[in-house]
Protein backbone atom coordinates (compact mmCIF):
# COMPACT_ATOMS: atom_id res chain seq x y z
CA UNK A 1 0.00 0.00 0.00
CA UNK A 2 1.38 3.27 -0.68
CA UNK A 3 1.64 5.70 2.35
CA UNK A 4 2.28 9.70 2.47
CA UNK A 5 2.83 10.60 -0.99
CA UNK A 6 3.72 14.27 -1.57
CA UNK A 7 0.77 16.58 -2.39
CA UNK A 8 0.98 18.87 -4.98
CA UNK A 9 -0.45 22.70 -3.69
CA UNK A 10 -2.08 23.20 -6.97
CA UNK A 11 -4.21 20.11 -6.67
CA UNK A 12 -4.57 20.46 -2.75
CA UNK A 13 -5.62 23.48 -1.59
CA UNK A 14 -4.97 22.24 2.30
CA UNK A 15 -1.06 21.15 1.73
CA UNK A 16 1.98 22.02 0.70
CA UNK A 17 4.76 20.13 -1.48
CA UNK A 18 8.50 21.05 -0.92
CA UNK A 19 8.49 21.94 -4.86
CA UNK A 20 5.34 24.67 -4.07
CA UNK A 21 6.47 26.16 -1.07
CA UNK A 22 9.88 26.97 -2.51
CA UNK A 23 8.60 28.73 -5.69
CA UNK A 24 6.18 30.73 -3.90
CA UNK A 25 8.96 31.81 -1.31
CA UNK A 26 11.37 32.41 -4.17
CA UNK A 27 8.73 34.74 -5.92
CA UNK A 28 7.86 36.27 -2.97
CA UNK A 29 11.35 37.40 -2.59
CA UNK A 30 11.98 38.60 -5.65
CA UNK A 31 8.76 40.41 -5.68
CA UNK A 32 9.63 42.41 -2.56
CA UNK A 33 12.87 43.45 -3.86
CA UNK A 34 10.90 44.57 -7.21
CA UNK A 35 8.53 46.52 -4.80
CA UNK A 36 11.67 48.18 -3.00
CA UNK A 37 13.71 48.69 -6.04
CA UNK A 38 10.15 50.56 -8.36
CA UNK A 39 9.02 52.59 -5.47
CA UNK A 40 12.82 53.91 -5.04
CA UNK A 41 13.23 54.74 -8.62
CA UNK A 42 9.55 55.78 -8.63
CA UNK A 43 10.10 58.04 -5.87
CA UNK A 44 13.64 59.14 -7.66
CA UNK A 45 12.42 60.32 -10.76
CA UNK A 46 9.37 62.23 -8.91
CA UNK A 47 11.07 63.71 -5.83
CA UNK A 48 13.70 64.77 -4.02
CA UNK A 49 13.66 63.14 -1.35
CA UNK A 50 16.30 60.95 0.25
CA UNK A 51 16.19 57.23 0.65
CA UNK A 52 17.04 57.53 4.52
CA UNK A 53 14.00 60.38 4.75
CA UNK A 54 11.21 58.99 7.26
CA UNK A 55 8.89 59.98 4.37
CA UNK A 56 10.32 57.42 2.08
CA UNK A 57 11.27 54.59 4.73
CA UNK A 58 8.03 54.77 6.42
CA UNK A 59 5.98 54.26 2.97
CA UNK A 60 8.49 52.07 1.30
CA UNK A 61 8.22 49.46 5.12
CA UNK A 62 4.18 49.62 4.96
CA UNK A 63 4.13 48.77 1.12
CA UNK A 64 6.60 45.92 1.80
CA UNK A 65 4.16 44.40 4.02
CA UNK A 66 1.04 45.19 1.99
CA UNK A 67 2.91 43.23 -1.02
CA UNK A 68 3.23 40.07 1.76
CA UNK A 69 -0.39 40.70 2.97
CA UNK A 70 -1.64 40.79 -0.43
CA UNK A 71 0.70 38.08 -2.18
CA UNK A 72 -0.11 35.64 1.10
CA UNK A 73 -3.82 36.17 0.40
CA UNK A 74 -3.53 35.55 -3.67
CA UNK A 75 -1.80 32.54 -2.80
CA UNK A 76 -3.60 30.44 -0.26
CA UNK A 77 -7.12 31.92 -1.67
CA UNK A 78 -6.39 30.76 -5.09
CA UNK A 79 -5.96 27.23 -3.79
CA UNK A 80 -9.85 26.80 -2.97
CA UNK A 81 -11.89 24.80 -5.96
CA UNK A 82 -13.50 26.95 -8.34
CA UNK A 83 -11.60 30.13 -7.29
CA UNK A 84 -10.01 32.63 -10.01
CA UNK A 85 -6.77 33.87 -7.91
CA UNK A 86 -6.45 36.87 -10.11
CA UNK A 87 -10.52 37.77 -8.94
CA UNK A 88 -9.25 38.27 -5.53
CA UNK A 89 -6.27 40.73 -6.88
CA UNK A 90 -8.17 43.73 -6.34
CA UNK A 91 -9.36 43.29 -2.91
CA UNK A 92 -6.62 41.31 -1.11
CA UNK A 93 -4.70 44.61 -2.98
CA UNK A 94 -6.77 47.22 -1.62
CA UNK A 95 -7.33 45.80 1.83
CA UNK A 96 -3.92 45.55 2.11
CA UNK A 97 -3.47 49.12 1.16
CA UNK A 98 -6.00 50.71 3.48
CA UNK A 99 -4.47 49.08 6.27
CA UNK A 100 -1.16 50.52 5.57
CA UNK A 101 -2.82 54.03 5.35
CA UNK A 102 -4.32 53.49 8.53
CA UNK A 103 -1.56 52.12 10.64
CA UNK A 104 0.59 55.23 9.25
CA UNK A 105 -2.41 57.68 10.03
CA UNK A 106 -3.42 56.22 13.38
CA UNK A 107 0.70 56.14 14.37
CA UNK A 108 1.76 59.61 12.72
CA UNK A 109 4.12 58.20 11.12
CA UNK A 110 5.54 61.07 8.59
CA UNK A 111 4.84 59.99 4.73
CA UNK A 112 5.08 61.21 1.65
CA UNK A 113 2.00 61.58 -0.68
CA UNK A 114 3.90 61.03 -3.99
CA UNK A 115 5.65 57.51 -2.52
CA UNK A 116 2.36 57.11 -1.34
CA UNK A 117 0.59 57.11 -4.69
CA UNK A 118 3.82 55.37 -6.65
CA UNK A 119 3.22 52.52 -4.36
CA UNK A 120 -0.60 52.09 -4.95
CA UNK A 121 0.54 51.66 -8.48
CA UNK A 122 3.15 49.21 -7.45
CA UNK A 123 1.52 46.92 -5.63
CA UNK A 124 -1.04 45.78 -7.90
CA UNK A 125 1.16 45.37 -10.79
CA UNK A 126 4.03 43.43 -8.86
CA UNK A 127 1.63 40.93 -7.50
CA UNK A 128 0.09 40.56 -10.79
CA UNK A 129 3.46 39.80 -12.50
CA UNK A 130 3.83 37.43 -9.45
CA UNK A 131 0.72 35.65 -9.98
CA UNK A 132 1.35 35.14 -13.65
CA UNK A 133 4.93 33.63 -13.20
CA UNK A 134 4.03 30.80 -10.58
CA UNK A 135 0.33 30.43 -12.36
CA UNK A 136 3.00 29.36 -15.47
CA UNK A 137 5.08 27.11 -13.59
CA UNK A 138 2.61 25.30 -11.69
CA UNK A 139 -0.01 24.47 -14.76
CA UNK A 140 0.59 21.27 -16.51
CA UNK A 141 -1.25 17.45 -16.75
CA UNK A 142 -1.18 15.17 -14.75
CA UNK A 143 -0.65 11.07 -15.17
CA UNK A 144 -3.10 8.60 -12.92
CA UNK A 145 -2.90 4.99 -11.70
CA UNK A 146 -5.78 2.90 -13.03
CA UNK A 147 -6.55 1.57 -9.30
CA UNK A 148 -8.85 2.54 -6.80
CA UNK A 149 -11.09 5.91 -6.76
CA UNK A 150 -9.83 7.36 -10.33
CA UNK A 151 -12.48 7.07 -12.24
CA UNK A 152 -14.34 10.08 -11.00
CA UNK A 153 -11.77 12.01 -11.20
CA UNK A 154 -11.73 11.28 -15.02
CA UNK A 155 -15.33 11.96 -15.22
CA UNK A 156 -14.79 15.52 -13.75
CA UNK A 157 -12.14 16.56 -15.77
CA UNK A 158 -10.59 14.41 -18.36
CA UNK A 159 -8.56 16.81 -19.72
CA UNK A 160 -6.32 18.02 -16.91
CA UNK A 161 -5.77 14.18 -16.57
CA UNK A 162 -4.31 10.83 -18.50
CA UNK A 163 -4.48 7.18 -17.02
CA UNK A 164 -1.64 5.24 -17.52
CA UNK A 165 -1.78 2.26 -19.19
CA UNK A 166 1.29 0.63 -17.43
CA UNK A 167 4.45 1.55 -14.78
CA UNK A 168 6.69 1.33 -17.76
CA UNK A 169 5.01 4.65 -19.80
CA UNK A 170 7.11 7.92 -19.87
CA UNK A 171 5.83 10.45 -17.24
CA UNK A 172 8.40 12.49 -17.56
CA UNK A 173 6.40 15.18 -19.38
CA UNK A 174 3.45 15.25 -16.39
CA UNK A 175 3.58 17.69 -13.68
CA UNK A 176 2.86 14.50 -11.43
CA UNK A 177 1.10 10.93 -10.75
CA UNK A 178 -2.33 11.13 -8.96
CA UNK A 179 -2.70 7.61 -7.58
CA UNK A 180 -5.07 6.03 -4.79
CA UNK A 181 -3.20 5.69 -1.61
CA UNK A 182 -5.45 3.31 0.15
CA UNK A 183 -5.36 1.26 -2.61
CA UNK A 184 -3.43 -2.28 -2.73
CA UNK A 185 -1.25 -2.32 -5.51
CA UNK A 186 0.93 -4.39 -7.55
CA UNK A 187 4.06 -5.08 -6.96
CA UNK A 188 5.14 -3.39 -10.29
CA UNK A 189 2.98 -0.19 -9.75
CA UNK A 190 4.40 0.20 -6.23
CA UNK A 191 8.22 0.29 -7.61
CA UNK A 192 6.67 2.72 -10.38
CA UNK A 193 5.66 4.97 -7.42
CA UNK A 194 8.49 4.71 -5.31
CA UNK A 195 10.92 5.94 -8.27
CA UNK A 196 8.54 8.49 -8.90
CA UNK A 197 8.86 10.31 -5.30
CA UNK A 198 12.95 9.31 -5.12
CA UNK A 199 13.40 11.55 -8.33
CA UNK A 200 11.12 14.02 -6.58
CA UNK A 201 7.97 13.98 -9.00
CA UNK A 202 4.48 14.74 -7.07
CA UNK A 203 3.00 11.78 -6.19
CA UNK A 204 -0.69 13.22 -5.03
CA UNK A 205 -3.70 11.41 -3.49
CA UNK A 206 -6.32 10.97 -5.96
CA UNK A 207 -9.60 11.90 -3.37
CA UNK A 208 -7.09 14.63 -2.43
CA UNK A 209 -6.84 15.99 -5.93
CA UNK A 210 -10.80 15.75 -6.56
CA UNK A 211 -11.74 17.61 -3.27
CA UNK A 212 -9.61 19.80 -4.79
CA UNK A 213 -11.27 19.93 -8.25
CA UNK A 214 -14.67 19.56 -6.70
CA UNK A 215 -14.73 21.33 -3.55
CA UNK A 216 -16.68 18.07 -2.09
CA UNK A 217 -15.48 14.90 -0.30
CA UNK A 218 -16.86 11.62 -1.82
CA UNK A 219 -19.32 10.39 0.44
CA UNK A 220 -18.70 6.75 -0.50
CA UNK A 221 -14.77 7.03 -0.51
CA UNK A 222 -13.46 8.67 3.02
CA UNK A 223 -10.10 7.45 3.50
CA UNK A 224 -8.50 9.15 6.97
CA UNK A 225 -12.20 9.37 8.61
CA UNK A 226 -12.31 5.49 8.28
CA UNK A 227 -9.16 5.33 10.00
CA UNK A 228 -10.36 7.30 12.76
CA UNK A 229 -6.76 10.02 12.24
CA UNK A 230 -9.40 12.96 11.48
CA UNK A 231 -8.23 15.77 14.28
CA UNK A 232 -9.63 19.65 14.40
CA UNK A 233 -7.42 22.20 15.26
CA UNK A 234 -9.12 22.72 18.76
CA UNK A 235 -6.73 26.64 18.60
CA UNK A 236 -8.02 27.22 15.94
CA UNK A 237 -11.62 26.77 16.51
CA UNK A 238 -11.56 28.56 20.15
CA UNK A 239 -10.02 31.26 18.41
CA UNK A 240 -12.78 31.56 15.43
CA UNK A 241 -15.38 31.93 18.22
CA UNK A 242 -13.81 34.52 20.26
CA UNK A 243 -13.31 36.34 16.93
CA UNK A 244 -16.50 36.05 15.31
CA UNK A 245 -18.22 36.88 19.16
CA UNK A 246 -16.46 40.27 18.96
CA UNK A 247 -17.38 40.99 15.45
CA UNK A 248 -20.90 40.54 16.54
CA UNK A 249 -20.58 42.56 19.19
CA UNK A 250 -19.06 45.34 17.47
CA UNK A 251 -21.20 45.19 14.22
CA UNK A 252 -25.02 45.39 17.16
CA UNK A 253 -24.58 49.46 16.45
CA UNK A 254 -25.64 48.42 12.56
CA UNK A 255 -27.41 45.39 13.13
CA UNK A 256 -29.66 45.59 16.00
CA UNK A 257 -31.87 48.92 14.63
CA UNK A 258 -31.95 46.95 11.00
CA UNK A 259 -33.61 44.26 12.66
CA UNK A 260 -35.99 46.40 14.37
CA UNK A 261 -37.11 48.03 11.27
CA UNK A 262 -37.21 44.65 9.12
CA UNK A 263 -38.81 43.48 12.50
CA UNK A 264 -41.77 45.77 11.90
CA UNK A 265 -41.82 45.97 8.44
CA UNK A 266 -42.80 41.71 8.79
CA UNK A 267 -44.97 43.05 11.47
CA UNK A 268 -47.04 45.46 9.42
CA UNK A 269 -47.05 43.21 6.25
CA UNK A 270 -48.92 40.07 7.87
CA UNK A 271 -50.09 38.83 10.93
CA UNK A 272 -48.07 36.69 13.91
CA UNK A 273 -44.92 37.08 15.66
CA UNK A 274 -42.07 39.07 14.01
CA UNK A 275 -39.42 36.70 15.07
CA UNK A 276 -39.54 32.89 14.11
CA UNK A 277 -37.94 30.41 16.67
CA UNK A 278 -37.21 26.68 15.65
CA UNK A 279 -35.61 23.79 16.83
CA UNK A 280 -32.44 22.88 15.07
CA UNK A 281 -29.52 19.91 15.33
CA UNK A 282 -26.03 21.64 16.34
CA UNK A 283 -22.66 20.72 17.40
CA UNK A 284 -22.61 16.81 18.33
CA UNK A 285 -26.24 16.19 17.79
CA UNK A 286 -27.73 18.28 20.37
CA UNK A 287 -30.49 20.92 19.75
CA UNK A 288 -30.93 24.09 20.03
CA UNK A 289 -33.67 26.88 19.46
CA UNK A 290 -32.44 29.22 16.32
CA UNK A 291 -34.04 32.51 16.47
CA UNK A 292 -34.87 33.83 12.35
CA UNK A 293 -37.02 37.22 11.03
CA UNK A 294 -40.20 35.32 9.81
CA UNK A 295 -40.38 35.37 6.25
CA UNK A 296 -43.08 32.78 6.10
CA UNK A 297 -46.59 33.47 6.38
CA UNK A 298 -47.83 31.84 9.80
CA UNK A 299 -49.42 28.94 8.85
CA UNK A 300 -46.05 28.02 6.51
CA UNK A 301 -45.00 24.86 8.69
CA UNK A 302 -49.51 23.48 9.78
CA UNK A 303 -48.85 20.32 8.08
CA UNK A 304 -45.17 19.89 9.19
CA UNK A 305 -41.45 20.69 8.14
CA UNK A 306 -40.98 20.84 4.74
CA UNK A 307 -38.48 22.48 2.36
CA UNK A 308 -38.98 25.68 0.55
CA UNK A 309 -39.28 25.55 -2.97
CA UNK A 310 -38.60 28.21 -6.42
CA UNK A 311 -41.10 30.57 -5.62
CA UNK A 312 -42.72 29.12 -2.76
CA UNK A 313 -46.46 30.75 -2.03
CA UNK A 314 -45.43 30.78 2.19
CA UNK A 315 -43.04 33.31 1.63
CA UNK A 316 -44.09 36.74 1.89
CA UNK A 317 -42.94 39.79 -0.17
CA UNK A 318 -40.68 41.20 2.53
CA UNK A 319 -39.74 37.44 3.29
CA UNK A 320 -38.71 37.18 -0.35
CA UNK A 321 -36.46 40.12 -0.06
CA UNK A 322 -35.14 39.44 3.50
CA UNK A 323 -34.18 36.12 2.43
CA UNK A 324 -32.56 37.27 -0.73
CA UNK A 325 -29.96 39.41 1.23
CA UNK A 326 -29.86 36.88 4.00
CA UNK A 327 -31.21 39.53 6.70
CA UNK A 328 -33.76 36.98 8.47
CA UNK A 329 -30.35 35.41 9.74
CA UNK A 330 -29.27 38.39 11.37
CA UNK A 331 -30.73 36.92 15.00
CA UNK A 332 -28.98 34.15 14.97
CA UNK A 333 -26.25 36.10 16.39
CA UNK A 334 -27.49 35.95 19.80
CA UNK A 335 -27.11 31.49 18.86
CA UNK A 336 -23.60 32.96 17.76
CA UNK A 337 -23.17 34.59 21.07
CA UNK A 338 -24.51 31.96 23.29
CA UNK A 339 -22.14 28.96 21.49
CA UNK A 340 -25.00 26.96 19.34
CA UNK A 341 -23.55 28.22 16.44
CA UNK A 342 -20.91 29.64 14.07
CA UNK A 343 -20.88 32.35 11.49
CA UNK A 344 -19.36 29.91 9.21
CA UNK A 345 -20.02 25.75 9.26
CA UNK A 346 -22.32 23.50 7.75
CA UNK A 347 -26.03 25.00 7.84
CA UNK A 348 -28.23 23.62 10.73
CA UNK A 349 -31.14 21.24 10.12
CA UNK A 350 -34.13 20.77 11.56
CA UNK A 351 -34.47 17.79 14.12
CA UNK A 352 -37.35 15.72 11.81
CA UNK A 353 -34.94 16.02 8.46
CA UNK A 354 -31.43 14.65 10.31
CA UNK A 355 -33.28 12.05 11.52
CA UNK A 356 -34.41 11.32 8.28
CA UNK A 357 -31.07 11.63 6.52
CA UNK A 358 -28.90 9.95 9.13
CA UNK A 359 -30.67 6.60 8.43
CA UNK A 360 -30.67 6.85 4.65
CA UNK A 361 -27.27 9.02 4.11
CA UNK A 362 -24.22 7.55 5.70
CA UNK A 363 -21.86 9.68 7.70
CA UNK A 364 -24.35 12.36 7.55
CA UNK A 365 -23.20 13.17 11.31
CA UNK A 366 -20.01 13.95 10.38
CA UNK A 367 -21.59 17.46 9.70
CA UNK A 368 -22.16 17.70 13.17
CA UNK A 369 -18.31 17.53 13.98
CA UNK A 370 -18.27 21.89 14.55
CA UNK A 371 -20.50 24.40 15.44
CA UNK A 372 -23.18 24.72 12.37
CA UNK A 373 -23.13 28.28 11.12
CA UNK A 374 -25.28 31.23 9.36
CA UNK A 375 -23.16 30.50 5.99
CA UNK A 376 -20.70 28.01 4.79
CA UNK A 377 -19.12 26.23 1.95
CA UNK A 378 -21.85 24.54 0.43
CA UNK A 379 -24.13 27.44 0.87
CA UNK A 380 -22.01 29.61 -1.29
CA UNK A 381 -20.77 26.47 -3.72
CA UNK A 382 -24.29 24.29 -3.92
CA UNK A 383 -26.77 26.60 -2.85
CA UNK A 384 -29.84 25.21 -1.29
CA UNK A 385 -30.89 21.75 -1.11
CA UNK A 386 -34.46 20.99 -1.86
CA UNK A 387 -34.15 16.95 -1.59
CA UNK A 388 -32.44 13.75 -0.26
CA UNK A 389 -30.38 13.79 -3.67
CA UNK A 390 -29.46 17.82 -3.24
CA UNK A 391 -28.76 17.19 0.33
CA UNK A 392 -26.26 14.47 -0.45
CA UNK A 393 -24.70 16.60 -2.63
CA UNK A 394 -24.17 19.63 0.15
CA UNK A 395 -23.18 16.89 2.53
CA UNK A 396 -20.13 16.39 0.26
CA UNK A 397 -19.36 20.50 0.68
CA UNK A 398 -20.07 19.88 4.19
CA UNK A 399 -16.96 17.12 4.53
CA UNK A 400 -14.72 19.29 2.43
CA UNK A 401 -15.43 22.45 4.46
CA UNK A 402 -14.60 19.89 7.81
CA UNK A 403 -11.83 18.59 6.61
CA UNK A 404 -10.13 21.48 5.21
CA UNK A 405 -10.87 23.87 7.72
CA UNK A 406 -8.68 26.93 7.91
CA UNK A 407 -8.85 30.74 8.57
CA UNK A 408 -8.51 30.74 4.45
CA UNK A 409 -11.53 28.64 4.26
CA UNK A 410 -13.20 30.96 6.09
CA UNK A 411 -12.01 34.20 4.81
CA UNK A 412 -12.60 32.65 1.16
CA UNK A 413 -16.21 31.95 2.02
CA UNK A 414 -16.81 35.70 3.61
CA UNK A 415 -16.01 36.65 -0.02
CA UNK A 416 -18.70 34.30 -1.54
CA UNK A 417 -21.33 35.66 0.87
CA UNK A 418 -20.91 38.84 -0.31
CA UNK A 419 -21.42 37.41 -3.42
CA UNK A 420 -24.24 35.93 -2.89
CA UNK A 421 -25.98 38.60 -1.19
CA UNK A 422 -25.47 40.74 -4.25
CA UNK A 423 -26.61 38.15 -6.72
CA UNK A 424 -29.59 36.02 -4.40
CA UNK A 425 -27.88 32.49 -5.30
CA UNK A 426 -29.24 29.75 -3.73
CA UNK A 427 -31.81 31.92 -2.08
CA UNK A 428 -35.77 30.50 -1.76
């Protein structure tokens, strides 16, 4: 059986190889050097000032660090399935700039406005040039092992991918082998492999390299979680709940009088309570009361739970917008608050539907691993699920989001909320 092969960072957005993390540290050097070495001439040709001024130094140290922000960001974002790394250029660019304003403003640090402005123009364009050179030296096609789960890997992009007809074929002009690692194989296939990783080619897990296609775990193929070796980051999770607690605190100036006003809006529009309160399955199976704006009419759930479909006749025309824009979530803060749930993990579901799924969907628990949240992966990826088949589907964002969680995860999903606010997908 073949154990620990390499993973290949373009394939696997969670790891890195040895080849990956030395090309990205080897652009990122020479990038910062370009930033120094542009801003100085920059700065040069437009001024007078001196390279040891304060107003140069002070400008020239902040844009350093906004090029590291920004080419950090470009890189580990770019990683997640279906992203376009040069999308989040802009943003991670700007972000990073507005925080080197403000630490310069907020410190009175002295600055020049012309370095200021020849860096702004900098940034973007050295990260840019950065992106393109590793996007160039990372591309390429990759050869698989006929064994184990390849097949629907084939079927999701045959393209990107060739299977090998036997150990003896030339490989020399792949970027690297996908094979199965929990597969047995034959003798001759295992000495193909282990030449393969002595003369340093990738050698990458193939469920590894469609999670990272797919941005879903196969729900009939779960390797480590079979073996019992899945472990959370229990830092990392205490530390997304302290931050996401203080974010919610900090936003209530904003968010508490817009849900008053929706509050009455719902109030005015049609009879009943303004709030909606139902029971939902959280953290380790246990429930938990999740507080929503109604955007039902009142007598939406008289003949039980059921899901909402296109253009569903319970949902009332403020419910329609509220929903949209994802504002009827907006109470579930106080669950956020109180530790039933997350801004980001798997969406909760109500008691009668796990119950359901959990006898007819196996491993649907494993959803159940974190706290469930008021977005996540397969909201912003899938959408919403409207059946056992849809559901099955989301489950499979569900694992991914599980099992690669990461503050880039999270930040990357932020970003596809916004999204979907602004565009209403996967809204009913």
């Amino acid at each position: 059986m073949v154990k620990g092969p390499s993973i290949d960072s373009s394939l696997r957005p969670a790891s890195h190889s040895r080849k990956s993390s030395i090309l990205h540290a080897t652009t990122l050097i020479i990038g910062l050097l370009s930033v120094g070495l542009l801003i100085s001439a920059g700065t040069a040709f437009f001024t007078n000032l001196k390279f040891q001024a304060p107003q140069f130094s002070n400008v020239v140290i902040g844009a350093l660090i906004a090029y590291l922000i920004t080419s950090l960001a470009m890189h580990n974002l770019g990683r997640f399935p279906g992203n376009r790394p040069l999308s989040y250029l802009l943003p991670a660019v700007t972000v990073s700039i507005l925080l080197m304003i403000a630490v310069i403003i907020l410190t009175r640090l002295e600055y020049s406005r012309t370095v200021l402005i020849i860096s702004v123009v900098i940034l973007p364009l050295v990260t840019f040039i950065e992106f393109r050179f590793r996007q160039k030296f990372t591309a390429g096609k990759y050869a698989v092992v006929p064994f184990g789960f390849y097949q629907n890997l084939m079927d999701v992009n045959d393209a990107k991918f060739s299977v090998m007809s036997s150990p003896s074929e030339d490989v020399n002009e792949y970027a690297g082998i996908i094979v199965d690692s929990n597969e047995q194989l034959p003798a001759e296939w295992q000495q193909f492999i282990a030449e393969q990783l002595s003369i340093d080619m990738p050698v990458i897990d193939s469920v590894s390299a469609y999670e990272s296609i797919t941005g879903k775990s196969p729900l009939d193929h779960y390797g480590e979680l079979a073996g019992h070796e899945f472990l959370l980051s229990k830092t990392y999770l205490t530390t997304k709940r302290i931050i996401e607690s203080l974010l919610i605190i900090l936003s209530a100036p904003i968010t508490v009088p817009l849900v008053i006003i929706v509050a009455i809006a719902v109030k005015l529009e049609s009879k009943g309570p303004a709030f909606f309160v139902q029971r939902r399955v959280g953290k380790g199976g246990r429930e938990f009361s999740m507080y929503k704006i109604r955007s039902m009419s009142l007598e939406s759930e008289a003949h039980g739970a059921k899901f909402a479909g296109e253009d569903d006749p319970r949902i009332t025309r403020i419910g329609r917008f509220i929903r949209k824009m994802r504002i009827d979530e907006l109470p579930q803060f106080i669950n956020i608050l109180k530790g039933d749930m997350a801004l980001i993990g798997p969406r909760p579901e109500q008691a009668a539907f796990v119950k359901q799924f959990e006898k007819s969907i196996p491993l649907y628990s494993f959803r159940h691993i974190v706290r469930p949240g008021i977005t996540g992966w397969a909201q912003v990826t899938h959408g919403y699920a409207a059946d056992e088949d849809e559901t099955r589907e989301k489950l499979a964002h569900d694992f991914f989001y599980v099992k690669n969680l990461s503050i880039w995860l999270d930040l990357d999903i932020v970003f596809k909320t916004i999204r979907t606010m602004l565009t209403g997908f996967g809204a009913r």
